[in-house]
C-alpha atoms as a PDB file:
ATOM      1  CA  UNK A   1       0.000   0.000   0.000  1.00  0.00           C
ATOM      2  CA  UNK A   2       1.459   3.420  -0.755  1.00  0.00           C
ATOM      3  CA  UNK A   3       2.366   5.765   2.116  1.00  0.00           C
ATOM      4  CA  UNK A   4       0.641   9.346   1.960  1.00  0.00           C
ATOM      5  CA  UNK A   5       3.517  10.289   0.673  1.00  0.00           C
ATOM      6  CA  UNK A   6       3.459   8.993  -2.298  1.00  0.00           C
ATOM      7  CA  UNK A   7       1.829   9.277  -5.929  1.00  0.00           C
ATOM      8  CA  UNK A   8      -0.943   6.215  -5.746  1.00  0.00           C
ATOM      9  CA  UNK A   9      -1.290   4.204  -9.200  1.00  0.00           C
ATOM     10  CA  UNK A  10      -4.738   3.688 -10.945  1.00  0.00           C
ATOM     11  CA  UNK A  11      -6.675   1.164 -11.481  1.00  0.00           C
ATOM     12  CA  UNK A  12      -6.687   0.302 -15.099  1.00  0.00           C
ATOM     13  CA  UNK A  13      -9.169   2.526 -16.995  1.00  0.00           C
ATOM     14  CA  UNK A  14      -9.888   5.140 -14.567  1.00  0.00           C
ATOM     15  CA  UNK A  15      -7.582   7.158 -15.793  1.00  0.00           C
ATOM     16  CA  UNK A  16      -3.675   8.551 -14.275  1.00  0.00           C
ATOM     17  CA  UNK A  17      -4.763  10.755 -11.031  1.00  0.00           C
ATOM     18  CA  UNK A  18      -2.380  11.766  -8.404  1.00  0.00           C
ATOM     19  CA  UNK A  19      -3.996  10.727  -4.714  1.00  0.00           C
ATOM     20  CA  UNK A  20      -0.752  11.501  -2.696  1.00  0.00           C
ATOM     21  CA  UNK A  21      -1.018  14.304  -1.409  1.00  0.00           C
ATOM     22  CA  UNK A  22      -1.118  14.033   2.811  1.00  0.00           C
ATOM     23  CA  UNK A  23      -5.152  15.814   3.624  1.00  0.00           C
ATOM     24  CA  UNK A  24      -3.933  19.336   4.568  1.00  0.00           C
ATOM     25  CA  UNK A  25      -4.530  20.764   7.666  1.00  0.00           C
ATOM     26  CA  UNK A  26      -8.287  20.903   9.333  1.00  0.00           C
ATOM     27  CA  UNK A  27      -9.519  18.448   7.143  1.00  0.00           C
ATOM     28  CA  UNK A  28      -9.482  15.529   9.695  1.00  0.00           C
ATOM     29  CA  UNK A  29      -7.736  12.389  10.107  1.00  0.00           C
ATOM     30  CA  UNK A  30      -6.709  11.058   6.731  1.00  0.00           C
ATOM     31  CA  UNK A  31      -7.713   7.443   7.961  1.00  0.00           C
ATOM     32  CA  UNK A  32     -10.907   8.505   8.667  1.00  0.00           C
ATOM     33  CA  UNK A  33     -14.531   8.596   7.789  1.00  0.00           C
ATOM     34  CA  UNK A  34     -15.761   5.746   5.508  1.00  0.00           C
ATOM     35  CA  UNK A  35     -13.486   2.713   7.233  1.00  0.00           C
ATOM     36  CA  UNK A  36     -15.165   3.206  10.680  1.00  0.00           C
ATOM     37  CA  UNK A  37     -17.687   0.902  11.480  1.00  0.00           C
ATOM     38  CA  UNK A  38     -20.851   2.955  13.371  1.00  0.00           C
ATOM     39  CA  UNK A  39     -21.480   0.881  16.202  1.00  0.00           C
ATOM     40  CA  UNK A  40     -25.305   0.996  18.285  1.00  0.00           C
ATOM     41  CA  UNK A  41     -28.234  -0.551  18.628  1.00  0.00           C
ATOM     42  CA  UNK A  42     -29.772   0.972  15.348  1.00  0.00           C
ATOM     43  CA  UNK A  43     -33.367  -0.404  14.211  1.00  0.00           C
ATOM     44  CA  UNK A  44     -32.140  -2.870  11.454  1.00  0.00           C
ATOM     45  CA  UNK A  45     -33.840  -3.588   7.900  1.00  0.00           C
ATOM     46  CA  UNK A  46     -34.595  -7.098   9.699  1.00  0.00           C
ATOM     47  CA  UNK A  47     -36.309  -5.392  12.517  1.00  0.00           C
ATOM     48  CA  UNK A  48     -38.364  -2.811  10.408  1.00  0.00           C
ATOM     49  CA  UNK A  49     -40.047  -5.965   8.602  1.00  0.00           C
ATOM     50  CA  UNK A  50     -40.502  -7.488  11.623  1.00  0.00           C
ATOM     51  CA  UNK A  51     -42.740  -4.291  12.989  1.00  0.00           C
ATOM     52  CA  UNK A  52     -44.621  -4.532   9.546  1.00  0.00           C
ATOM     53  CA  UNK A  53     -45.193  -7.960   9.292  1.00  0.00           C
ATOM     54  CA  UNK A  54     -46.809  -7.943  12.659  1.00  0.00           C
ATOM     55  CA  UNK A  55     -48.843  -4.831  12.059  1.00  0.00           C
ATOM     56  CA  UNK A  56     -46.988  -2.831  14.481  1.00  0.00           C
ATOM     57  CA  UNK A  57     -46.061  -0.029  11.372  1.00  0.00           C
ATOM     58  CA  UNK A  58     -47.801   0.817   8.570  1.00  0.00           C
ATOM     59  CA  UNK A  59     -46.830   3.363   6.100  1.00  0.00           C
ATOM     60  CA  UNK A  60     -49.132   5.462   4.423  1.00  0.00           C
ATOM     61  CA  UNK A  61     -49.345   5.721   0.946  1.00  0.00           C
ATOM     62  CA  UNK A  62     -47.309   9.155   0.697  1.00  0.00           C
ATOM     63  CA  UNK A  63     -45.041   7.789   3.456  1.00  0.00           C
ATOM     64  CA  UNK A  64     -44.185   5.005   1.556  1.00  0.00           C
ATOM     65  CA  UNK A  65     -43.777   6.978  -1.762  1.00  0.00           C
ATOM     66  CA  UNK A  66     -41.070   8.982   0.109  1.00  0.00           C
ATOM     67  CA  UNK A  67     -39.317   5.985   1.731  1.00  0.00           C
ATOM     68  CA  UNK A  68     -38.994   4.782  -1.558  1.00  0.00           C
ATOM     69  CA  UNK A  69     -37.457   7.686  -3.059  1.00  0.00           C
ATOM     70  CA  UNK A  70     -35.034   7.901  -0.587  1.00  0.00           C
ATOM     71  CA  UNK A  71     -34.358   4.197  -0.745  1.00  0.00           C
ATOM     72  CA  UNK A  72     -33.902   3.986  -4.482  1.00  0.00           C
ATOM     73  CA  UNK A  73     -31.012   7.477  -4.178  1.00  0.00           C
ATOM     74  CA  UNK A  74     -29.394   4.843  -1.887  1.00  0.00           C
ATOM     75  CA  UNK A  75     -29.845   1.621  -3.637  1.00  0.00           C
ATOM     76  CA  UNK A  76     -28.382   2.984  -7.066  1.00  0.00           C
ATOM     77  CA  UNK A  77     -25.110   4.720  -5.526  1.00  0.00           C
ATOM     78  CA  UNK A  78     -24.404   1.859  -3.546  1.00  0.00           C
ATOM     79  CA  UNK A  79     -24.461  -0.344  -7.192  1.00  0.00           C
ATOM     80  CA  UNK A  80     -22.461   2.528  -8.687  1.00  0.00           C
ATOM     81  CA  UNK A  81     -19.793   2.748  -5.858  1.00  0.00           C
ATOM     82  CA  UNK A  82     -19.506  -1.049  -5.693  1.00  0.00           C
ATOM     83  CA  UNK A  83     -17.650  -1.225  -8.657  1.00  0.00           C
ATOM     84  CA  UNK A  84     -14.923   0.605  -7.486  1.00  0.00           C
ATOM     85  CA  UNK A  85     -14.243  -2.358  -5.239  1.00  0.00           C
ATOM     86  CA  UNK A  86     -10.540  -3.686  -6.623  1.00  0.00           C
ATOM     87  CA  UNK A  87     -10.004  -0.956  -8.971  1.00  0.00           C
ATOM     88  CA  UNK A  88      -9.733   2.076  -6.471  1.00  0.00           C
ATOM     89  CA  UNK A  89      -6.447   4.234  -6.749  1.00  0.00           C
ATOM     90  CA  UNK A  90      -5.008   3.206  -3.288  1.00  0.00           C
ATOM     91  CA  UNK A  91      -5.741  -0.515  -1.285  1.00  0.00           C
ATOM     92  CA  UNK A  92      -7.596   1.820   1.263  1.00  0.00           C
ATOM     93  CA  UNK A  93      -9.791   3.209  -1.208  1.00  0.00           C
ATOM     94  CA  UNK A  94     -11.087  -0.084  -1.571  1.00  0.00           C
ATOM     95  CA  UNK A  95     -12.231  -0.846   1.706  1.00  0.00           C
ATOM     96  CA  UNK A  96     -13.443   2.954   1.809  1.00  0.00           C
ATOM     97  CA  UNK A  97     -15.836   3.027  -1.286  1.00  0.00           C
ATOM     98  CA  UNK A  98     -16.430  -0.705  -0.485  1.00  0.00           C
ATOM     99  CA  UNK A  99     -17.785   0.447   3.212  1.00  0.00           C
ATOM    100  CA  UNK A 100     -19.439   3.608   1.436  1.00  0.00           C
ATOM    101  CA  UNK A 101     -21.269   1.375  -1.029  1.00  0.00           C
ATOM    102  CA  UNK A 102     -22.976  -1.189   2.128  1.00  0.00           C
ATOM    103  CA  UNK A 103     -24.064   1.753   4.207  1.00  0.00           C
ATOM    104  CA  UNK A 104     -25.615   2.926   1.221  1.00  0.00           C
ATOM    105  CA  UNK A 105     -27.291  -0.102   0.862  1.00  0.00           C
ATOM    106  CA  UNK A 106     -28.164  -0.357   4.569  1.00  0.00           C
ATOM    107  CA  UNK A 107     -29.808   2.829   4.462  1.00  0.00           C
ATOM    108  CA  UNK A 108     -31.295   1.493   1.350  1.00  0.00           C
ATOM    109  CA  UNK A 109     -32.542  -1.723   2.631  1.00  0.00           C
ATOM    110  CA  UNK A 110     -34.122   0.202   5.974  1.00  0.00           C
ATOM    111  CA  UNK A 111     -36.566   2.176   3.052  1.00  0.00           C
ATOM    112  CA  UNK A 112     -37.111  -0.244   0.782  1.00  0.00           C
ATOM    113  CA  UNK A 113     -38.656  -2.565   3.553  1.00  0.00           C
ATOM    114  CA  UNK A 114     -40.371   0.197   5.294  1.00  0.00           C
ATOM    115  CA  UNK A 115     -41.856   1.543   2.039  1.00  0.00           C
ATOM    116  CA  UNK A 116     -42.812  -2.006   1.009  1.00  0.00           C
ATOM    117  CA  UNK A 117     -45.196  -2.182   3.594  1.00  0.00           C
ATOM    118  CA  UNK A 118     -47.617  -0.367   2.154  1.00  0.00           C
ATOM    119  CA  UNK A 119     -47.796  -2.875  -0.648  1.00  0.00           C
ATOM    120  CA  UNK A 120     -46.893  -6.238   0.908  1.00  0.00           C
ATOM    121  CA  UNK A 121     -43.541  -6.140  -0.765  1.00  0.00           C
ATOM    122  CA  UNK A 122     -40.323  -7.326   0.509  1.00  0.00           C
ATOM    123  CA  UNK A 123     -37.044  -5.286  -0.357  1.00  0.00           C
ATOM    124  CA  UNK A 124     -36.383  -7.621  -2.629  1.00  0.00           C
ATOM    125  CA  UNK A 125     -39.648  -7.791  -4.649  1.00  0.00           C
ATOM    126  CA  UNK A 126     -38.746  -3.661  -4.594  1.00  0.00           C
ATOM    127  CA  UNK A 127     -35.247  -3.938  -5.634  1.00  0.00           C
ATOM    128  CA  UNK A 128     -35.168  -6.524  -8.119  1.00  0.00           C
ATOM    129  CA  UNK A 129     -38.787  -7.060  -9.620  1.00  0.00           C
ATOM    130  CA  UNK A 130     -39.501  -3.616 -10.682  1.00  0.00           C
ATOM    131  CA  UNK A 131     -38.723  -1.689 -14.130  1.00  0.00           C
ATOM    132  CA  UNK A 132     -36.966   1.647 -14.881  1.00  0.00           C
ATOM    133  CA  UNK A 133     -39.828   3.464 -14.787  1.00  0.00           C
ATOM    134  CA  UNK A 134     -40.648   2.387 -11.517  1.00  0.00           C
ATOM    135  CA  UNK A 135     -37.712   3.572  -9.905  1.00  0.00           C
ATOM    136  CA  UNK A 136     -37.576   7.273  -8.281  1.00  0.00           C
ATOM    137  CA  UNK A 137     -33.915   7.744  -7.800  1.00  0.00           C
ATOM    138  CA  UNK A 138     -32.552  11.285  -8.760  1.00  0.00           C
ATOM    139  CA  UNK A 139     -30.339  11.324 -11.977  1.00  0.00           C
ATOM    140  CA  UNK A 140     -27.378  12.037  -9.650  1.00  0.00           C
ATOM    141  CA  UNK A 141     -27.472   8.926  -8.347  1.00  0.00           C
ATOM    142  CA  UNK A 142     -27.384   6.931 -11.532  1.00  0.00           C
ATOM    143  CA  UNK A 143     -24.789   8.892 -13.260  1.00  0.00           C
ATOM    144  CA  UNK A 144     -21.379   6.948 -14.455  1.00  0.00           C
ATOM    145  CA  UNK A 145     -18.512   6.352 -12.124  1.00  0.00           C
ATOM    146  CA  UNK A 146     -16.280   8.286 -14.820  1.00  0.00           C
ATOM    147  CA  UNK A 147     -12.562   8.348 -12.917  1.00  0.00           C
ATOM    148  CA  UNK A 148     -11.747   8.928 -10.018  1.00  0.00           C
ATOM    149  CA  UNK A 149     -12.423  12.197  -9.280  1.00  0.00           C
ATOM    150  CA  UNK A 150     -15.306  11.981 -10.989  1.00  0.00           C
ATOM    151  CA  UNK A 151     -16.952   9.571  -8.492  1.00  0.00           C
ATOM    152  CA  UNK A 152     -15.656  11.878  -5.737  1.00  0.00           C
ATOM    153  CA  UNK A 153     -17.454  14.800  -6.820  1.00  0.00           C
ATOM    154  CA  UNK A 154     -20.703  12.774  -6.636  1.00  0.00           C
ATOM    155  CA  UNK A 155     -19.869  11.784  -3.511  1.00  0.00           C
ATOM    156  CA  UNK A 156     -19.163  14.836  -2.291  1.00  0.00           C
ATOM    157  CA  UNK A 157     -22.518  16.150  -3.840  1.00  0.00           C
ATOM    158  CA  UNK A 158     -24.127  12.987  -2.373  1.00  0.00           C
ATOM    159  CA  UNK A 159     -22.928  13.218   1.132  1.00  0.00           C
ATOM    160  CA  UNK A 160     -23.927  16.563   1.977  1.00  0.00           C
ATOM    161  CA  UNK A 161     -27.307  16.681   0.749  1.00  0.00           C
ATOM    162  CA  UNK A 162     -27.827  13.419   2.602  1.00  0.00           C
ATOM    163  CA  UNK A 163     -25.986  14.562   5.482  1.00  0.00           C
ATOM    164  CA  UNK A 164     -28.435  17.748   5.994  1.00  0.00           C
ATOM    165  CA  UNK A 165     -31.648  15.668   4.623  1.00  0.00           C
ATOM    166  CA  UNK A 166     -31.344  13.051   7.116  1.00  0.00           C
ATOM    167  CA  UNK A 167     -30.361  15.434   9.851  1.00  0.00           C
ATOM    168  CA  UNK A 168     -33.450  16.658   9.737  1.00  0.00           C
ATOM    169  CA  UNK A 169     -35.891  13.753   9.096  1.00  0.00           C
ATOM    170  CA  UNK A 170     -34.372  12.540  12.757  1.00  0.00           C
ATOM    171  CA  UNK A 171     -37.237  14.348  14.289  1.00  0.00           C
ATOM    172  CA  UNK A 172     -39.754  12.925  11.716  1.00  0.00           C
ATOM    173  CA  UNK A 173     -43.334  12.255  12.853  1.00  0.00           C
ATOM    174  CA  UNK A 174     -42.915   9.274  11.551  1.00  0.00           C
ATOM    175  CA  UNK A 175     -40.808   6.792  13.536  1.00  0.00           C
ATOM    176  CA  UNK A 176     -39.633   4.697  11.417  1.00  0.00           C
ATOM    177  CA  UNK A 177     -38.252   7.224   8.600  1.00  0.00           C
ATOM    178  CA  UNK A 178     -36.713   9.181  11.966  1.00  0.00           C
ATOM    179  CA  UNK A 179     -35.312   5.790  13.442  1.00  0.00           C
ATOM    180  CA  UNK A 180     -33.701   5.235   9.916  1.00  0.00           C
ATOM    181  CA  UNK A 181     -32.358   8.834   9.505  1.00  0.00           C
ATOM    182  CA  UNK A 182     -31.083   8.120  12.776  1.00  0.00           C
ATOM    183  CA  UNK A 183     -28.752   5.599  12.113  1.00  0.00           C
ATOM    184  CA  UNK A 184     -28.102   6.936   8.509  1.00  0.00           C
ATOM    185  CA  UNK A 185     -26.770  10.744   9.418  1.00  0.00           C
ATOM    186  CA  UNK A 186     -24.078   9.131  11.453  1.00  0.00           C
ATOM    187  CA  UNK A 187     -22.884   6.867   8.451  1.00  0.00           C
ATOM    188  CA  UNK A 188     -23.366   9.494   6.094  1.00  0.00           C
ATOM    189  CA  UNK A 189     -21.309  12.321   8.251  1.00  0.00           C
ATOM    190  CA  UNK A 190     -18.186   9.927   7.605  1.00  0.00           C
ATOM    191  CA  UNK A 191     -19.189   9.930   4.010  1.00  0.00           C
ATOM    192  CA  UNK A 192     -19.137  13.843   4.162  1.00  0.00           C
ATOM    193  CA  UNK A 193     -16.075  13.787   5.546  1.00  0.00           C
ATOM    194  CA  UNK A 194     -14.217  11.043   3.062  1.00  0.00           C
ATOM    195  CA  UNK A 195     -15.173  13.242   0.226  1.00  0.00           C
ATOM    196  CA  UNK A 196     -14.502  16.642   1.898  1.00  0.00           C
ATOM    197  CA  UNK A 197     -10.728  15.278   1.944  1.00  0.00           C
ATOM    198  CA  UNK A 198     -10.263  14.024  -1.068  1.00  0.00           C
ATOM    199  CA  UNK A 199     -11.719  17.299  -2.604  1.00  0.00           C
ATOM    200  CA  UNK A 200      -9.047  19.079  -0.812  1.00  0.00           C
ATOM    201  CA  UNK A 201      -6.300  16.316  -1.953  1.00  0.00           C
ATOM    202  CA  UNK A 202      -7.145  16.354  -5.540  1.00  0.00           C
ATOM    203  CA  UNK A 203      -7.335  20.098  -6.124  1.00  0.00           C
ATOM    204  CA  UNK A 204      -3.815  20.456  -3.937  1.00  0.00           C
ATOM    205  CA  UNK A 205      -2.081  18.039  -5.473  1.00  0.00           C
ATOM    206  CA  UNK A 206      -0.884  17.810  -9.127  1.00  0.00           C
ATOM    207  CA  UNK A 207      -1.810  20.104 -12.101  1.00  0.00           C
ATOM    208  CA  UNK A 208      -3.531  17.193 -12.995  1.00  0.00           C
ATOM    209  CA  UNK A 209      -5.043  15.916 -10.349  1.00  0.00           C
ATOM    210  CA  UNK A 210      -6.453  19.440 -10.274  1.00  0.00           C
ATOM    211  CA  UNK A 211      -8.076  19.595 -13.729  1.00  0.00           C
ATOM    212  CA  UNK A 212      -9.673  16.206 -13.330  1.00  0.00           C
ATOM    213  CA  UNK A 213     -11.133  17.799 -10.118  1.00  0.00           C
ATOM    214  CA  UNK A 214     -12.586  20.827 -11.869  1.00  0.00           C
ATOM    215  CA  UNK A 215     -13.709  18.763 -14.858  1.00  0.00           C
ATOM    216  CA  UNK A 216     -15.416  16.363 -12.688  1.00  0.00           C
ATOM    217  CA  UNK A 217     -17.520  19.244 -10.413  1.00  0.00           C
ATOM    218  CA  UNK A 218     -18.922  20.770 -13.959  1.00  0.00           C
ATOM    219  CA  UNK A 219     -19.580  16.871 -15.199  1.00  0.00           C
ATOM    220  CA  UNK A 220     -21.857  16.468 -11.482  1.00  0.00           C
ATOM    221  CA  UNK A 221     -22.792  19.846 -10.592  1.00  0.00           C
ATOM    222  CA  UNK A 222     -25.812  19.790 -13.672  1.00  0.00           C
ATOM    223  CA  UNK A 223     -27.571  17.172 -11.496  1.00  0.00           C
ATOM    224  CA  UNK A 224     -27.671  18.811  -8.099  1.00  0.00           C
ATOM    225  CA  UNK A 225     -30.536  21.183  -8.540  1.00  0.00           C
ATOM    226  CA  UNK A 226     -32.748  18.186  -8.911  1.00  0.00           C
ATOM    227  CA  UNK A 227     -32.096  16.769  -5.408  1.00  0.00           C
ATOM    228  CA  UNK A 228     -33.765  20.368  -3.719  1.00  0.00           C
ATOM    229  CA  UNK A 229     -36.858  20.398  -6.031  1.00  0.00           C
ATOM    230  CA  UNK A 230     -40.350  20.399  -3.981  1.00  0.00           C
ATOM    231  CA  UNK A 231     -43.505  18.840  -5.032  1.00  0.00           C
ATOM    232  CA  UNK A 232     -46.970  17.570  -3.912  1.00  0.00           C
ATOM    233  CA  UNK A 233     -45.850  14.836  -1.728  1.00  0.00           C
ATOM    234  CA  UNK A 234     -42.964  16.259   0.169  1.00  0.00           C
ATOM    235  CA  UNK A 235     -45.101  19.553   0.949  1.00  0.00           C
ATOM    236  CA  UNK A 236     -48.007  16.786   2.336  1.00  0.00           C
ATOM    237  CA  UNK A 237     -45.364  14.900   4.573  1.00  0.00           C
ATOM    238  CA  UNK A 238     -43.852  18.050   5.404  1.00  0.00           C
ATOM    239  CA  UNK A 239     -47.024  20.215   6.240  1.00  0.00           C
ATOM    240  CA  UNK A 240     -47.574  17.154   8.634  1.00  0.00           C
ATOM    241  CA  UNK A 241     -44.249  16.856  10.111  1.00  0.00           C
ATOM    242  CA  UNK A 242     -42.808  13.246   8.536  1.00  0.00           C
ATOM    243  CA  UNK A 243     -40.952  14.998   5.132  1.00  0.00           C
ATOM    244  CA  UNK A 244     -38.054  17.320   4.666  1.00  0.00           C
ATOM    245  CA  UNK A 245     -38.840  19.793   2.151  1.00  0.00           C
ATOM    246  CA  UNK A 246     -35.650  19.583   0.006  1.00  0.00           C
ATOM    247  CA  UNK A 247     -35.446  23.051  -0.874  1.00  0.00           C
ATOM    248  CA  UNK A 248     -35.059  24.054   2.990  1.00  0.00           C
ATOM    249  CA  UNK A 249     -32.078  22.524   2.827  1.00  0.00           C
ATOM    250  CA  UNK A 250     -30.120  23.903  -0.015  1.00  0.00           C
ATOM    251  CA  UNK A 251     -29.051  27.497   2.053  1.00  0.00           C
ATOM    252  CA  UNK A 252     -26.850  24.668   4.146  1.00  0.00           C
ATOM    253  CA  UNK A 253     -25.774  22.908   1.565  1.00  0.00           C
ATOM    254  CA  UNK A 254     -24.925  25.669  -0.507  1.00  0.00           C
ATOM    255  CA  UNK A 255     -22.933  27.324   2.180  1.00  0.00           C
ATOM    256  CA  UNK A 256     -20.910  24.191   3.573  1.00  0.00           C
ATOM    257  CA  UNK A 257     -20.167  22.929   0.248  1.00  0.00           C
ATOM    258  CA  UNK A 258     -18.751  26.342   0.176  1.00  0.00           C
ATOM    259  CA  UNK A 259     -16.861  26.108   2.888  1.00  0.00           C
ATOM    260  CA  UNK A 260     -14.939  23.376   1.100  1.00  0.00           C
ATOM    261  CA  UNK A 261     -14.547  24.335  -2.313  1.00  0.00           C
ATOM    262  CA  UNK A 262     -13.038  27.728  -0.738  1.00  0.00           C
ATOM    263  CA  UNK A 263     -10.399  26.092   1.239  1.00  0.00           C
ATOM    264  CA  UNK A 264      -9.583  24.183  -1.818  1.00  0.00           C
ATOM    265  CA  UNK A 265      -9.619  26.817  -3.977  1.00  0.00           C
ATOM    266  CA  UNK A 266     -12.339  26.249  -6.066  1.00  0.00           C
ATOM    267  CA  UNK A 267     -15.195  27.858  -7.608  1.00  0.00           C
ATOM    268  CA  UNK A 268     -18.966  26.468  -7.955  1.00  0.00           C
ATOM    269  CA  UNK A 269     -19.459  25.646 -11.559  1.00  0.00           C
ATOM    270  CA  UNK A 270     -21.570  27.819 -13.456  1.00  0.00           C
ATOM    271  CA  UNK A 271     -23.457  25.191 -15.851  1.00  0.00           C
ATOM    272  CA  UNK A 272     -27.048  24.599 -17.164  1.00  0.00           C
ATOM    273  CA  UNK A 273     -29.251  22.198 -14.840  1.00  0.00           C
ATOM    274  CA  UNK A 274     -29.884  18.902 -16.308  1.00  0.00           C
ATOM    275  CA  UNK A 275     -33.474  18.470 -17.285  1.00  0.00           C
ATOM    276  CA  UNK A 276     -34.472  15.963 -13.879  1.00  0.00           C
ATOM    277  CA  UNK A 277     -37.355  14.155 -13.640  1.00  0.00           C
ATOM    278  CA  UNK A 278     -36.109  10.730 -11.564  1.00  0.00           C
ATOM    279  CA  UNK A 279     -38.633  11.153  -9.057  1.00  0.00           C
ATOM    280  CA  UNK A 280     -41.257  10.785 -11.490  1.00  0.00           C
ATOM    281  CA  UNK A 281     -39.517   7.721 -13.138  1.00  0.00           C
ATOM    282  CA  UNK A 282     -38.174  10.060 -16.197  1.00  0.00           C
ATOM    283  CA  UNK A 283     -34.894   8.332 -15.817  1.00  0.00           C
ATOM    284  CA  UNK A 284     -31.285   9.314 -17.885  1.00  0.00           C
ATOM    285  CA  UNK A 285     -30.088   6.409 -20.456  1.00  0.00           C
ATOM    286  CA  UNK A 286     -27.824   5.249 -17.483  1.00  0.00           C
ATOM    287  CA  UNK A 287     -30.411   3.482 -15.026  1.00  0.00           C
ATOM    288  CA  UNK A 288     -31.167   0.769 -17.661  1.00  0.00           C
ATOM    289  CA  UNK A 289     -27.798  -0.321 -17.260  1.00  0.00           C
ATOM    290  CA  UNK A 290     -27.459  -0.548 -13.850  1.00  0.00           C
ATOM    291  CA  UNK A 291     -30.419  -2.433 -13.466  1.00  0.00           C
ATOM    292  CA  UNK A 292     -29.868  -5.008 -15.670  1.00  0.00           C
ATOM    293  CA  UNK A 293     -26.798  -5.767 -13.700  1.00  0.00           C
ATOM    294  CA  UNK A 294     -28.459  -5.823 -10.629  1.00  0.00           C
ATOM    295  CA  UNK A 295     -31.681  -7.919 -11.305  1.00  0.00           C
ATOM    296  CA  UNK A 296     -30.174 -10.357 -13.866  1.00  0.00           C
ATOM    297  CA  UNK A 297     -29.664 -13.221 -11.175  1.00  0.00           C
ATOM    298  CA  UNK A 298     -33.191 -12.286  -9.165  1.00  0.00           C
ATOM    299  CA  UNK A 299     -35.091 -12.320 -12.284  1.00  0.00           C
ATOM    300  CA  UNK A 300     -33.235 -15.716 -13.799  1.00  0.00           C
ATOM    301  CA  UNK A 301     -33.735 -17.294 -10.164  1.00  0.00           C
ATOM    302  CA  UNK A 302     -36.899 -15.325  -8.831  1.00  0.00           C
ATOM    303  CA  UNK A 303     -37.247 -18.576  -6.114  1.00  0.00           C
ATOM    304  CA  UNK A 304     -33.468 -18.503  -4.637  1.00  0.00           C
ATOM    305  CA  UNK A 305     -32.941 -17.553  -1.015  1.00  0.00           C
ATOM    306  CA  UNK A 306     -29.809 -15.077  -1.687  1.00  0.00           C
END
């Protein structure tokens, strides 16, 4: 494994990007963030089922709804990040983006059930048994690992606006959506911080390093105004206390995404917004793909006990 020291090699096609530089000062422990484990007695995907099968919790229809979008954001990145696994630019990256990818799908999971409930649908049955148009993922979410820093700048995207969304949804009417959030913002905060890091590594380290950063905000940064869009559901589960409106949350997002791009001495790109439309299953040419990765072995085996 390369010492911090040291320029890290890349995996084969993901391009020549220069990860050693040490994190600079105030970022945090280099070692940090997405290798931690978060330890606690968390309500568990296993649990959640439990509660519906038993009649304990039932979602409503517009609960449900929003569990699933928030499920399929987590769901899709988690696919996405997983195939960084063995091809990261450093041996730690691996376990990082490895450990990123199954607390995305944790979080995932935790929805998925909950919002199945309404439906008397498994996870599963939710995850492998529907079609594109089904989905509700933002386009973020589904958008190509492209290199390294690429995948970074989504992640840094990613993290924050989860960070603040599930912040809030903690003190959800609705227990089960706050129990998840619960569990997830402390994941998620490591995520934040992962990213934060490697934002500040990339654009301090080599001239190149630095241009794939740039390059790589104006690639992601099309797809962000998507994630704080309001509509008819969120203002319902809002106006009774279970929802985060996402456009609350943008002033904080704006401003600590800020705060990072500043100390690394970068600007917020100015480019168009990308059209949207995920949460109403209008999905980019990208989610087929993923998807039929995903659901090949469910749908060849729909009987199998994975």
């Amino acid at each position: 494994m390369s010492s911090p020291e040291t320029t890290a090699e890349t995996a084969h096609g993901h391009g020549d990007i220069s990860t050693g530089m040490a994190a600079p000062s105030g970022s945090g422990d280099s070692n940090a963030s997405a290798t931690r484990i978060t330890p606690g007695n968390a309500l568990r995907p296993e649990d959640i089922a439990l509660e519906v099968r038993t009649g304990l919790v039932k979602p409503t229809e517009d609960a449900a709804e929003y569990a699933l979008r928030l499920g399929d954001d987590a769901l899709i990145l988690a696919q996405r990040l997983g195939h960084w696994i063995s091809r990261a630019p450093e041996l730690e990256e691996d376990v990082a983006l490895g450990n990123i990818a199954l607390d995305q799908l944790g979080h995932a999971r935790s929805f998925l059930t909950y919002a199945g409930g309404a439906w008397e649908k498994s996870e599963d049955d939710l995850a492998y048994f529907r079609r594109e148009h089904e989905f509700r993922s933002a386009h973020l979410f589904e958008q190509p690992n492209g290199d390294f820093a690429v995948t970074i700048a989504r992640q840094f995207v990613v993290s924050y606006y989860q960070f603040e969304l599930y912040r809030r949804l903690t003190e959800s009417t609705d227990g089960t959506l706050a129990a998840i959030a619960a569990k997830a913002v402390k994941e998620v905060d490591y995520h934040r911080d992962h990213s934060a890091q490697w934002i500040l590594r990339l654009a301090g380290g080599t001239d190149e390093s630095r241009k794939r950063i740039i390059h790589a905000l104006k690639l992601v940064w099309p797809y962000v105004g998507e994630l704080f869009e309001d509509d008819a559901l969120v203002t319902r589960l809002a106006e009774a206390g279970a929802a985060v409106v996402p456009s609350s949350i943008r002033e904080d997002f704006d401003r600590l995404t800020g705060e990072v791009l500043t100390e690394a001495g970068l600007e917020v790109p100015e480019v168009p917004a990308a059209p949207g439309g995920g949460r109403r299953g209008q999905h980019s040419e990208h989610l087929g793909y993923i998807l039929a990765e995903m659901q090949v072995l469910a749908r060849e085996h729909p009987g199998a006990s994975w």
